[in-house]
N, C-alpha and C. Protein backbone atom coordinates (compact mmCIF):
# COMPACT_ATOMS: atom_id res chain seq x y z
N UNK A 1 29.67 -25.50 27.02
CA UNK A 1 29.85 -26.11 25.71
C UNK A 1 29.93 -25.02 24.64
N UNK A 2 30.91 -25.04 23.75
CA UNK A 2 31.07 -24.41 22.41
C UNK A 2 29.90 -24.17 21.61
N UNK A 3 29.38 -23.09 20.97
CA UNK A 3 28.55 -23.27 20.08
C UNK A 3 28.95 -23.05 18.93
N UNK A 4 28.53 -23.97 17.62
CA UNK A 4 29.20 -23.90 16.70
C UNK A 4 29.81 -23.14 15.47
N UNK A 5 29.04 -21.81 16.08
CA UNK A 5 29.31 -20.56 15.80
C UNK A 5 30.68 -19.81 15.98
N UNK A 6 30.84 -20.33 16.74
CA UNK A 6 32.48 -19.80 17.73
C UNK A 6 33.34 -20.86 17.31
N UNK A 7 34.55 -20.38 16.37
CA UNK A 7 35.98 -20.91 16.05
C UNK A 7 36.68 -21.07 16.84
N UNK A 8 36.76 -20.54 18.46
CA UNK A 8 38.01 -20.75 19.46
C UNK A 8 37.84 -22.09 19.90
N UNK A 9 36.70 -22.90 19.77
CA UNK A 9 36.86 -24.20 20.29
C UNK A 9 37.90 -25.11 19.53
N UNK A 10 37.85 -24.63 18.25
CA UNK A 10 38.24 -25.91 17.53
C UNK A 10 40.18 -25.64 17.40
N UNK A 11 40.48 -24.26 18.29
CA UNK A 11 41.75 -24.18 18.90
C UNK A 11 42.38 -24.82 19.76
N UNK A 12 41.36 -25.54 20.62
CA UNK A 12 41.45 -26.46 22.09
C UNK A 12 42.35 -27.68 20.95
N UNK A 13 42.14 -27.96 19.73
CA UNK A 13 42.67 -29.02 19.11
C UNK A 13 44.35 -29.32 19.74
N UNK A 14 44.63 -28.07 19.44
CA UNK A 14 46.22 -28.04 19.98
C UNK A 14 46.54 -28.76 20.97
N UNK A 15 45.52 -28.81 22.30
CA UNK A 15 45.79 -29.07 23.25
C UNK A 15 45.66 -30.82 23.88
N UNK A 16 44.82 -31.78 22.88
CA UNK A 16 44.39 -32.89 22.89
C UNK A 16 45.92 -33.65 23.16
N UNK A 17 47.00 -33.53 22.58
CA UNK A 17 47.97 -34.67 23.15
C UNK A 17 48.32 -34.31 24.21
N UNK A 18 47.89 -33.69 25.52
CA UNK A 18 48.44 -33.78 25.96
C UNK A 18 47.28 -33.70 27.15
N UNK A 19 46.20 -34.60 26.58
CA UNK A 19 45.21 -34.67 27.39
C UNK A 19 45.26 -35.96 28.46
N UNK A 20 45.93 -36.86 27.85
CA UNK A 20 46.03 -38.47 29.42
C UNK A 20 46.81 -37.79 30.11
N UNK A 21 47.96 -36.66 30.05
CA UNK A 21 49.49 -36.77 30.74
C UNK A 21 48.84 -35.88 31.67
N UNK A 22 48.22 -34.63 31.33
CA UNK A 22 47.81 -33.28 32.22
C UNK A 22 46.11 -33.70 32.95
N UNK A 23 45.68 -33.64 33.48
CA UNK A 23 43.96 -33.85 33.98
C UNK A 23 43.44 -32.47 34.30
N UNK A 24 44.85 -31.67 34.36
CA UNK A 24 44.35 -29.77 34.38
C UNK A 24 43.02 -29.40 33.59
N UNK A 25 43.45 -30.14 32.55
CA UNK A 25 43.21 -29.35 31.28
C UNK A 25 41.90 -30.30 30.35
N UNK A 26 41.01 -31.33 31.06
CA UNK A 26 40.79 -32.11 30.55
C UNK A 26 39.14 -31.00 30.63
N UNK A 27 38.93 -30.67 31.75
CA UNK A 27 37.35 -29.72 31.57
C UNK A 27 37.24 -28.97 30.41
N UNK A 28 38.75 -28.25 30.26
CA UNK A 28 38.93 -27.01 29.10
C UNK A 28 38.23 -27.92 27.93
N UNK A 29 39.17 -28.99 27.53
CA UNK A 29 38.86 -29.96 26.27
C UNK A 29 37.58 -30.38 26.04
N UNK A 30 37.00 -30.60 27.30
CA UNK A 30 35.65 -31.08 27.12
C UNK A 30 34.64 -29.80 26.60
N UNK A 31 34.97 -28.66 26.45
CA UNK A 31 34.17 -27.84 26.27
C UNK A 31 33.59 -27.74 24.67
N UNK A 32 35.02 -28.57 24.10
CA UNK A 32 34.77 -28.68 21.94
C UNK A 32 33.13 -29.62 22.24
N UNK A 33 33.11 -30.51 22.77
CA UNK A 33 31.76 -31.05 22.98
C UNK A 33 31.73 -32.36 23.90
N UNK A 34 30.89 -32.79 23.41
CA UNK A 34 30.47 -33.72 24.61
C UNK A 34 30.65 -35.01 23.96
N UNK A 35 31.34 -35.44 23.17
CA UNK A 35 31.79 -36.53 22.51
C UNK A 35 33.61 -36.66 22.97
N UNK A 36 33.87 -35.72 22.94
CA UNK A 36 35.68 -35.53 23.02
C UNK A 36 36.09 -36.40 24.12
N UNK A 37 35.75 -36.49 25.04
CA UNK A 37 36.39 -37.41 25.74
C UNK A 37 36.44 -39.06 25.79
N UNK A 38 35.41 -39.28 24.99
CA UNK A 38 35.16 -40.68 24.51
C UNK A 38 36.24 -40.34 22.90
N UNK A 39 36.11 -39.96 22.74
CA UNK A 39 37.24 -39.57 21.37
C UNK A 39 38.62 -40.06 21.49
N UNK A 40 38.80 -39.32 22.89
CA UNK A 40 40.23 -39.40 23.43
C UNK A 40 40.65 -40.49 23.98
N UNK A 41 39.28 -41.60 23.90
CA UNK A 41 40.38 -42.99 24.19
C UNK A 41 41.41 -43.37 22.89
N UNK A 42 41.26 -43.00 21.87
CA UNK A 42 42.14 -43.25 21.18
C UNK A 42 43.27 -42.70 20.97
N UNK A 43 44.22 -43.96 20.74
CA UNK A 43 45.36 -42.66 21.16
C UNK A 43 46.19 -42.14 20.00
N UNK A 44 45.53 -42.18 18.49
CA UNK A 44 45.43 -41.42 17.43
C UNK A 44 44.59 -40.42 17.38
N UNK A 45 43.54 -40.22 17.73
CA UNK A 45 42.84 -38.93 17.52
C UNK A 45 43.38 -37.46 18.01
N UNK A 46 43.92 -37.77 18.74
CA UNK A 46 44.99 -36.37 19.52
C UNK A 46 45.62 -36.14 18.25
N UNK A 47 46.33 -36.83 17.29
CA UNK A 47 47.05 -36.35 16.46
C UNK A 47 46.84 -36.20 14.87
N UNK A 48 45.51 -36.65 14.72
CA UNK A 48 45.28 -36.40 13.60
C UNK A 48 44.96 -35.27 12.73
N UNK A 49 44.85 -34.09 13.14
CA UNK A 49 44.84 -33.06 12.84
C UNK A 49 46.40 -32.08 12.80
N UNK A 50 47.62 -33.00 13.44
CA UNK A 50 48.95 -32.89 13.33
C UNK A 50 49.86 -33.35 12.55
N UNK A 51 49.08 -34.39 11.83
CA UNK A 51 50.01 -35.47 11.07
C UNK A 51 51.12 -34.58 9.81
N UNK A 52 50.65 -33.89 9.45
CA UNK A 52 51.72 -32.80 8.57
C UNK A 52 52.39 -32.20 9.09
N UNK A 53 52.36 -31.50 10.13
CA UNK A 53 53.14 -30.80 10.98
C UNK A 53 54.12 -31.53 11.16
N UNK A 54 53.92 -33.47 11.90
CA UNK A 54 54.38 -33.82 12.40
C UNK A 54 55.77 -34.36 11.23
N UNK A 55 54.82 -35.29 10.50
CA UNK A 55 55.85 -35.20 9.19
C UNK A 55 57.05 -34.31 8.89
N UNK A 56 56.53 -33.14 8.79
CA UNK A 56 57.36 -31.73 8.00
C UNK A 56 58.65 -31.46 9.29
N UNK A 57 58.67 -31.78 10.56
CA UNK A 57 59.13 -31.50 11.62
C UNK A 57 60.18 -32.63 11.57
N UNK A 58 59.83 -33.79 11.01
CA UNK A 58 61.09 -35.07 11.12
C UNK A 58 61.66 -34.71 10.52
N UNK A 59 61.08 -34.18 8.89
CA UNK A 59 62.25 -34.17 8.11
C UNK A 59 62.48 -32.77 8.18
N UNK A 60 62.58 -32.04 8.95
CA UNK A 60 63.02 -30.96 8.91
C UNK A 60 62.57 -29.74 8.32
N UNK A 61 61.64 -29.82 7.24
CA UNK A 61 61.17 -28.61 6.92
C UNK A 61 60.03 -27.72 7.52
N UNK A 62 59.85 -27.87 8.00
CA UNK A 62 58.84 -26.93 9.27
C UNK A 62 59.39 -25.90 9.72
N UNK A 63 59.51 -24.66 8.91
CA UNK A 63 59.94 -23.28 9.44
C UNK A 63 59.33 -22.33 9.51
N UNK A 64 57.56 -22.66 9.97
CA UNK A 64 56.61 -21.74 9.93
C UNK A 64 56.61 -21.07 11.66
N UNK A 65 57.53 -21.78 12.49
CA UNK A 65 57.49 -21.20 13.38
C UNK A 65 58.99 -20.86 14.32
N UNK A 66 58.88 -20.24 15.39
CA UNK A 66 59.94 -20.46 16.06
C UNK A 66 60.07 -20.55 17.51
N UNK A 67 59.84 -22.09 17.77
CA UNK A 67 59.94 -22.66 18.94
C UNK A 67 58.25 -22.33 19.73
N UNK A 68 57.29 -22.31 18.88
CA UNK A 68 56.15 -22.05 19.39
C UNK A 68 55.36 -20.42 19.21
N UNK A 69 56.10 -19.41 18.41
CA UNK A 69 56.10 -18.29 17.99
C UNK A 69 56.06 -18.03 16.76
N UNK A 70 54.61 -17.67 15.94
CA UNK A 70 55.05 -17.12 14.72
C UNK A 70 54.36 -15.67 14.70
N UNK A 71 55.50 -15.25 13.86
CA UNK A 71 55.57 -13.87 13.33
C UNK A 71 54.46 -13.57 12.60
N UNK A 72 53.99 -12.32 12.77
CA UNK A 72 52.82 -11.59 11.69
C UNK A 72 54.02 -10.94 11.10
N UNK A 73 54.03 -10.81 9.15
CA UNK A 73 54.25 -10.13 8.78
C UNK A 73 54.22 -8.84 7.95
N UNK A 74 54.59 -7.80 7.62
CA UNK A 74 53.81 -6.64 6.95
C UNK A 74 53.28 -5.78 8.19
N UNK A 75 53.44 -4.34 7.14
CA UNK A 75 53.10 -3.20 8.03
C UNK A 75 52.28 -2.12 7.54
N UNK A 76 51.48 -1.26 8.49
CA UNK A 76 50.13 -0.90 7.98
C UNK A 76 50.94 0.77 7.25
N UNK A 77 52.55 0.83 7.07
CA UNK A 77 53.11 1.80 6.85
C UNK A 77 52.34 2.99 6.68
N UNK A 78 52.17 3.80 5.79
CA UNK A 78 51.47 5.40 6.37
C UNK A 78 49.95 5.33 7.22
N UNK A 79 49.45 3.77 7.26
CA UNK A 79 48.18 3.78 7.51
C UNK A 79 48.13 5.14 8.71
N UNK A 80 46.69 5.21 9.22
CA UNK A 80 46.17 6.43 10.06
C UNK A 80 45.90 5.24 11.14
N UNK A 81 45.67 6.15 12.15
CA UNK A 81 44.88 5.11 13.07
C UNK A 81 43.59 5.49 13.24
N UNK A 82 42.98 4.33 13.69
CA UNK A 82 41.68 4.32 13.67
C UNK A 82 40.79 5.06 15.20
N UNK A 83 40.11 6.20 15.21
CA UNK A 83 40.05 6.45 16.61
C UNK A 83 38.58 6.86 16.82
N UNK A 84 37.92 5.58 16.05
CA UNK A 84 36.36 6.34 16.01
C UNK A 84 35.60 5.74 17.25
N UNK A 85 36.60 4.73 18.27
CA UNK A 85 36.45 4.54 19.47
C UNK A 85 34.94 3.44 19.77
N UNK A 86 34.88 2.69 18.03
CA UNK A 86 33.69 1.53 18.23
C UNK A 86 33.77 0.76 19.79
N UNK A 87 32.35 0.62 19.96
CA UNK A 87 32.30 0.01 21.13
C UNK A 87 31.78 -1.54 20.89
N UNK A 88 32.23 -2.55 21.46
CA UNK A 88 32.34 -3.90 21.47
C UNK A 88 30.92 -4.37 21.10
N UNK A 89 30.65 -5.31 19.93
CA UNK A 89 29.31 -5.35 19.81
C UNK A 89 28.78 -6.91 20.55
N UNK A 90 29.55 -7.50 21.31
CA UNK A 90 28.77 -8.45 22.11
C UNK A 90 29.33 -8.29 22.93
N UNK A 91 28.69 -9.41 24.33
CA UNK A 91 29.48 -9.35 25.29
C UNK A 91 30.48 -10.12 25.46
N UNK A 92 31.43 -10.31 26.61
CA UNK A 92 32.66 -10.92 26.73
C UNK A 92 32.16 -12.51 26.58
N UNK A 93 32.34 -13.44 26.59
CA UNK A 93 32.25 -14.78 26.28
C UNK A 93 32.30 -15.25 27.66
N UNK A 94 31.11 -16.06 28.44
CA UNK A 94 31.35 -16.23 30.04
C UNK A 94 32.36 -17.61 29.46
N UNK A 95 33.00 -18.06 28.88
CA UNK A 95 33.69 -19.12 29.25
C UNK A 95 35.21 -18.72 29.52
N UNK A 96 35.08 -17.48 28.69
CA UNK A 96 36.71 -16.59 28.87
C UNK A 96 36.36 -15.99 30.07
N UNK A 97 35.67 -15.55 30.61
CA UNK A 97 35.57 -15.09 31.92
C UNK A 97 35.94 -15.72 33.16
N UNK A 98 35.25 -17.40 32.96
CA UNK A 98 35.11 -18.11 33.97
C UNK A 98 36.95 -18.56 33.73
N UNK A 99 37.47 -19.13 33.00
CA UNK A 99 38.50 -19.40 32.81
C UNK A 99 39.61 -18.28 33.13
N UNK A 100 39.24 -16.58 33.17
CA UNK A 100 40.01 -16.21 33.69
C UNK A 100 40.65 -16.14 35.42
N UNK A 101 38.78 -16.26 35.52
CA UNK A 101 38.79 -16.19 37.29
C UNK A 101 39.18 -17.68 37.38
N UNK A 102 39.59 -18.67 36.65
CA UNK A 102 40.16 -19.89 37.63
C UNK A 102 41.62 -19.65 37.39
N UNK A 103 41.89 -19.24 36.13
CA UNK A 103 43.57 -18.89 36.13
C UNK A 103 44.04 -18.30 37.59
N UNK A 104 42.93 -17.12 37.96
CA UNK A 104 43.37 -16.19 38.67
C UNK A 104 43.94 -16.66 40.58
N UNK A 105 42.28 -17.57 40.23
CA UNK A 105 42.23 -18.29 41.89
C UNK A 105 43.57 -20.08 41.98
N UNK A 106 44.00 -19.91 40.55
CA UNK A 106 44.74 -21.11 40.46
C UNK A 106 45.99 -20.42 41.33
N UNK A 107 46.53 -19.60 40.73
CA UNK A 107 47.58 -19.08 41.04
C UNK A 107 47.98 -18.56 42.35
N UNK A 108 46.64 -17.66 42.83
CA UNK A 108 46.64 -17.39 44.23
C UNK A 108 46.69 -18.35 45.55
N UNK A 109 45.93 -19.77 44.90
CA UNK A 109 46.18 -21.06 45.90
C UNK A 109 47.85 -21.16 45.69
N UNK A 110 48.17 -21.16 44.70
CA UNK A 110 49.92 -21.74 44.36
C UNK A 110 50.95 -21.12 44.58
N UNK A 111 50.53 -19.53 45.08
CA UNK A 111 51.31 -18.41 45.79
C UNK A 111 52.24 -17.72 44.34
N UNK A 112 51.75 -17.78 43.52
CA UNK A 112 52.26 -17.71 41.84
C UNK A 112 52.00 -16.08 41.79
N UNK A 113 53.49 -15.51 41.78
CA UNK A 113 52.70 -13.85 41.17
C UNK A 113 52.50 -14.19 39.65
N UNK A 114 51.48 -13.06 39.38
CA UNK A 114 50.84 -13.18 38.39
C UNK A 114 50.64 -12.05 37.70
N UNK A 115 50.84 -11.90 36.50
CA UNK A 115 51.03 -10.27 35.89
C UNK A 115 50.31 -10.56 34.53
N UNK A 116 49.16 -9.89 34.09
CA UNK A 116 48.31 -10.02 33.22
C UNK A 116 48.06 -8.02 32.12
N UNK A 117 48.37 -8.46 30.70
CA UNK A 117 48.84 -7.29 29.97
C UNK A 117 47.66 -7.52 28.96
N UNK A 118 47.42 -5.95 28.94
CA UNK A 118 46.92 -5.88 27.94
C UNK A 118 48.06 -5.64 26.56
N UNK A 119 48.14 -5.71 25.40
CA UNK A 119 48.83 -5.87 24.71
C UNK A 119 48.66 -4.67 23.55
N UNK A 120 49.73 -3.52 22.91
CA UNK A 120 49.28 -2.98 22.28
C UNK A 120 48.26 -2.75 21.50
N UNK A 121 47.15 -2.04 20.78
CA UNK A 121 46.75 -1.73 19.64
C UNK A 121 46.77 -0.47 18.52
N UNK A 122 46.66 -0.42 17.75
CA UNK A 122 46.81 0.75 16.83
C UNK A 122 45.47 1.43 17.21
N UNK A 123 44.47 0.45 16.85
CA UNK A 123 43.19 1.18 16.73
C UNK A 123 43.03 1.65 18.39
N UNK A 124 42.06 2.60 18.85
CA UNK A 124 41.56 3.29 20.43
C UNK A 124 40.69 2.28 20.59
N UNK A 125 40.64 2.05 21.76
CA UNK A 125 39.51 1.29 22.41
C UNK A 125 38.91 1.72 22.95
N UNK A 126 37.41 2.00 23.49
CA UNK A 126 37.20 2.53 24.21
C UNK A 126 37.31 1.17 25.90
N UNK A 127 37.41 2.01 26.73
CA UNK A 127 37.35 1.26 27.94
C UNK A 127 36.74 0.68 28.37
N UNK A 128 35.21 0.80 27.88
CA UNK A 128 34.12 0.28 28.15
C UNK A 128 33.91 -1.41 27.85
N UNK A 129 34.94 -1.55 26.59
CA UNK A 129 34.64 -2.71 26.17
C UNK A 129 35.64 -3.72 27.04
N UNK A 130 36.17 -3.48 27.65
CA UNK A 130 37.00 -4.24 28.82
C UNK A 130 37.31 -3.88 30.27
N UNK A 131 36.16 -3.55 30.70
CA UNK A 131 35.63 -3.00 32.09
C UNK A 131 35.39 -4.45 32.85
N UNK A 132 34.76 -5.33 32.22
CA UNK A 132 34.51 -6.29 33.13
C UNK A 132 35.66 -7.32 33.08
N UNK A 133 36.43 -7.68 32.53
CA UNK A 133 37.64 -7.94 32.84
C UNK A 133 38.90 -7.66 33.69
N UNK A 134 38.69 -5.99 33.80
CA UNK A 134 39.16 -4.59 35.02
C UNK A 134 38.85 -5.50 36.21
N UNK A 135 37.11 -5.49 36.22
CA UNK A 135 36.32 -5.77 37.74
C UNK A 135 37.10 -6.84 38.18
N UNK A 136 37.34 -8.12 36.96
CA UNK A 136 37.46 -9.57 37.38
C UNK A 136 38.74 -9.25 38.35
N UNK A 137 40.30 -8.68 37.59
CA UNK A 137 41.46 -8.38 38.16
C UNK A 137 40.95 -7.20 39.49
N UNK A 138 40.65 -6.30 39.60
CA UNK A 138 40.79 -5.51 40.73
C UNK A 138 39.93 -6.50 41.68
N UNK A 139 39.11 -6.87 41.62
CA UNK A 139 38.03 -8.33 42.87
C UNK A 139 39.61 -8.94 43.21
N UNK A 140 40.10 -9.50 42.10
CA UNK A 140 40.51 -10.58 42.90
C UNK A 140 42.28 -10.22 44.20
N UNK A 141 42.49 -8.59 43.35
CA UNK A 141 43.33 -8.41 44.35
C UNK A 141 44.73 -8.44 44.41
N UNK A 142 44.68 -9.70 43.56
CA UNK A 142 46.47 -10.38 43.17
C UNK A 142 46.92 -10.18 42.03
N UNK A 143 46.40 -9.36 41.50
CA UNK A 143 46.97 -9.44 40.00
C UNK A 143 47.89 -8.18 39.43
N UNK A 144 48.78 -8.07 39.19
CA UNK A 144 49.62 -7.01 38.53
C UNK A 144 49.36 -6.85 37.04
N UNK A 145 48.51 -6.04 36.82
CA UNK A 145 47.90 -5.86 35.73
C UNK A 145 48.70 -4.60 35.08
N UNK A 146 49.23 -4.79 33.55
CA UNK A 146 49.83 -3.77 32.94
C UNK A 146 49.05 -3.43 31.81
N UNK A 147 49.17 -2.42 31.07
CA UNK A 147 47.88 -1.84 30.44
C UNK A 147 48.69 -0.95 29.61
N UNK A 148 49.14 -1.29 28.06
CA UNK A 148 49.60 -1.04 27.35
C UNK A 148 49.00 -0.55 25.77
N UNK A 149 47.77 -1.03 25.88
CA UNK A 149 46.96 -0.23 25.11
C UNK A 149 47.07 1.09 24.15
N UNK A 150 47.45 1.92 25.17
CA UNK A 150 47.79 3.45 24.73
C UNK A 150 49.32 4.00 25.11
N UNK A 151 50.11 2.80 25.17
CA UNK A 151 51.49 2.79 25.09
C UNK A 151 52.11 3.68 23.99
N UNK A 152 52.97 4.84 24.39
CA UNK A 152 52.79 5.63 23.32
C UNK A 152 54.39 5.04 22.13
N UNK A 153 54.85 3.98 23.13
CA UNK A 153 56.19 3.32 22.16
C UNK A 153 56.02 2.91 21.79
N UNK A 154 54.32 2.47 21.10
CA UNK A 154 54.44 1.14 19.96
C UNK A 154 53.26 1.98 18.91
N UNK A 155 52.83 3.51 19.48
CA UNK A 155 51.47 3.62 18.36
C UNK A 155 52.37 4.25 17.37
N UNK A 156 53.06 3.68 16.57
CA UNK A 156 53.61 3.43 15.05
C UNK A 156 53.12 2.75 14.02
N UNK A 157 52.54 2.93 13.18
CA UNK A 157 52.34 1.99 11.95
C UNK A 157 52.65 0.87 11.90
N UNK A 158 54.57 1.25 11.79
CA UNK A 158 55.73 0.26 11.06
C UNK A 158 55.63 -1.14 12.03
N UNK A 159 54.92 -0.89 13.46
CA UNK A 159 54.68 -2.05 14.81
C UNK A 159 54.13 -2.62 14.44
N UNK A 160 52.89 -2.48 13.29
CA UNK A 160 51.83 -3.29 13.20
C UNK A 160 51.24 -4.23 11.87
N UNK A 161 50.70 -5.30 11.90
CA UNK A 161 50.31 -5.74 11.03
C UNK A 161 49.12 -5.51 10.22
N UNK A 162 48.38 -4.99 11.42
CA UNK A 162 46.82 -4.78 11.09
C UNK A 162 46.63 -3.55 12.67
N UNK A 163 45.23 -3.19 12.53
CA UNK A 163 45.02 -2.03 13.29
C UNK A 163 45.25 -2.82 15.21
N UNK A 164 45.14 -3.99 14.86
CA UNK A 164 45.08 -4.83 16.25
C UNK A 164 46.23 -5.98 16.59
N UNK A 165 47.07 -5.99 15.34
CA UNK A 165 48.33 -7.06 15.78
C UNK A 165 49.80 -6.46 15.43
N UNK A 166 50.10 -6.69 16.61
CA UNK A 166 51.79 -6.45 16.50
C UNK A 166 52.34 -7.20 15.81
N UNK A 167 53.13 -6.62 14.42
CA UNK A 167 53.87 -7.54 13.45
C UNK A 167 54.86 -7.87 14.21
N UNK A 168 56.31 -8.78 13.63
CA UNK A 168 57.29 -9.08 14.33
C UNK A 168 58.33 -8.28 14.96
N UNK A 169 58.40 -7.11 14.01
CA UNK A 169 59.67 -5.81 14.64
C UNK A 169 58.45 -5.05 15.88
N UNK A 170 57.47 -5.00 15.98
CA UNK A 170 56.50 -4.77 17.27
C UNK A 170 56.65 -5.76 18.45
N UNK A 171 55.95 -6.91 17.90
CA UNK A 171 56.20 -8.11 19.18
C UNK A 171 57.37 -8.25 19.56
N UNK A 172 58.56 -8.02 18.76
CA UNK A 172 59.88 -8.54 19.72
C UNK A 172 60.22 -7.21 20.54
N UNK A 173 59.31 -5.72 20.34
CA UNK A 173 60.26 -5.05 20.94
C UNK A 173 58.89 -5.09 22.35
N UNK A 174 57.71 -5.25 22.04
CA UNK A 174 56.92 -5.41 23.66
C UNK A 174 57.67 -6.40 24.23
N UNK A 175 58.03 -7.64 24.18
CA UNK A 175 58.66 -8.78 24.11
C UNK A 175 59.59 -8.33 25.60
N UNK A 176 60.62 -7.52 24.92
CA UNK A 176 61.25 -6.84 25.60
C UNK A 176 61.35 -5.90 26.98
N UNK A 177 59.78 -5.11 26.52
CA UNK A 177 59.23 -3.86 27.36
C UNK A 177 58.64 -4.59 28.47
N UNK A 178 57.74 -5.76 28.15
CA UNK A 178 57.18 -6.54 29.16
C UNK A 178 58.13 -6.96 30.20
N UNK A 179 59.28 -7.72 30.07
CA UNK A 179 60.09 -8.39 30.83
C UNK A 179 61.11 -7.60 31.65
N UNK A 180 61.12 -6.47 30.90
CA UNK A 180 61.81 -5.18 31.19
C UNK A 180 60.86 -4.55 32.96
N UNK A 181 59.33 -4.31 32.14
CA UNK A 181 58.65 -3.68 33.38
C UNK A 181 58.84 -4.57 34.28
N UNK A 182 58.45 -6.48 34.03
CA UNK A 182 58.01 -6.57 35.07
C UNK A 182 59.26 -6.55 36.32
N UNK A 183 60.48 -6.87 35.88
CA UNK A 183 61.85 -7.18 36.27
C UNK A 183 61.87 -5.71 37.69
N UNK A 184 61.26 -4.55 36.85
CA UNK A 184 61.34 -3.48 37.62
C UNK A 184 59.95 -3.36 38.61
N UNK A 185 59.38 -4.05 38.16
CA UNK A 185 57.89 -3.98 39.04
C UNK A 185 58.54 -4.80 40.44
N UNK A 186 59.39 -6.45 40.19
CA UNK A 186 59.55 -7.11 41.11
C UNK A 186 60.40 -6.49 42.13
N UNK A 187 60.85 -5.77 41.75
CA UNK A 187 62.14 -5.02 42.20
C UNK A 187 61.46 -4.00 42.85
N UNK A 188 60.96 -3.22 42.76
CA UNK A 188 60.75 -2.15 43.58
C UNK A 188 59.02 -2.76 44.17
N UNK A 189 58.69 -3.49 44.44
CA UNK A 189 57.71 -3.78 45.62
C UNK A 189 57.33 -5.32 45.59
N UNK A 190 57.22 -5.91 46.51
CA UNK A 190 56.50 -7.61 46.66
C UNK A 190 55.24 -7.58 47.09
N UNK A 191 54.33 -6.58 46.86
CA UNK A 191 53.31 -6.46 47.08
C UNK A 191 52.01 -7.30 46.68
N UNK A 192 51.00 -7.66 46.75
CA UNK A 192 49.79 -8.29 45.79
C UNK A 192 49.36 -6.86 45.45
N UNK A 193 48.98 -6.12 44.26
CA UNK A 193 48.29 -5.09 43.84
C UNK A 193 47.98 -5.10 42.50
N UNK A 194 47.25 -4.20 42.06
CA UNK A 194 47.14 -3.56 40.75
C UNK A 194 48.27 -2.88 40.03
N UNK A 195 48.81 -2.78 39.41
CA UNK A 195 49.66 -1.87 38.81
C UNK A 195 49.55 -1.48 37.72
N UNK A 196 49.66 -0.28 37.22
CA UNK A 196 49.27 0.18 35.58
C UNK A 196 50.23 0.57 35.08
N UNK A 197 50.68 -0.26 34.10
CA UNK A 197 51.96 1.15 33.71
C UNK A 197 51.41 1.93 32.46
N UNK A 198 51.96 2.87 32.35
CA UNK A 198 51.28 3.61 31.17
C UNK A 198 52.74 4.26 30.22
């Protein structure tokens, strides 16, 4: 269960219409609390937190996104980067954990390759703060893990929005690099492994 401290629950919102059709996804939902599924007999409550969206989308003005993608915009231009190498001040969240290891074992029942990225940043990380996430992927064996972190084609300013998000001229060009590696990953081995690209 969510504690009400933590904002990622009330992200699961997104996911409520499409809670009778999918039963995947109905544990995830239950995690906002322990009322939600008695909630969800109605079959307005899924959307009430959409009703503008939904509106703005008939008549057409809804151009905050594109096709499920929106852009960060602005760039940290001469900014410096940050490389004082802070280390993570809590631990990982066991519900992101547990949810990774079922992604992981979902896929491996379903014979699904599976390729999991870390995603640029400006600022250094140290490694430490995503070691146990490492453990989860190398345990399980199957995962083609790419690790872009310290990718030296995106540590540019002009990539970024903030020290940790790829603005839009960034995201469309990983966008690219991703689909690019993996195209060449599939291609030169069918292996289950680790893979790093650097």
């Amino acid at each position: 269960m969510c504690s009400s401290e933590i904002d990622y629950c009330d992200r699961l919102t997104v996911l409520l219409p499409y809670y009778q059709q999918h039963k995947e996804i109905r544990d995830i939902i239950a995690l906002k609390n322990y009322f939600e599924p008695i909630k969800l007999y109605s079959s307005v409550y899924p959307y009430n937190s959409l009703a503008l969206k939904i509106i703005a989308r008939n008549f057409g003005t809804d151009t905050s996104g594109d096709n499920g993608y929106y852009a960060l915009k602005g760039s940290l231009e001469n900014e410096s980067r940050d490389t004082s190498m802070r280390k993570a001040n809590t631990k990982v969240d066991p519900i992101y954990l547990n949810a990774l290891k079922e992604f992981i074992q979902n896929a491996k029942e379903n014979n699904i390759p599976l390729f999991i990225c870390f995603s640029p940043m400006y600022r250094k990380i140290p490694k430490e703060n995503y070691s146990v996430i490492l453990g989860i992927m190398k345990k399980s064996n199957t995962v083609q893990f790419m690790n872009y972190l310290e990718d030296t084609t995106f540590l540019y300013p002009n990539y970024f929005t903030d020290q940790v998000h790829l603005n839009e001229k960034g995201s469309r060009l990983f966008s690219q690099k991703v689909a690019s590696d993996i195209k060449a990953m599939q291609t030169v081995t069918h292996e289950s492994s680790i893979k790093t690209i650097k």
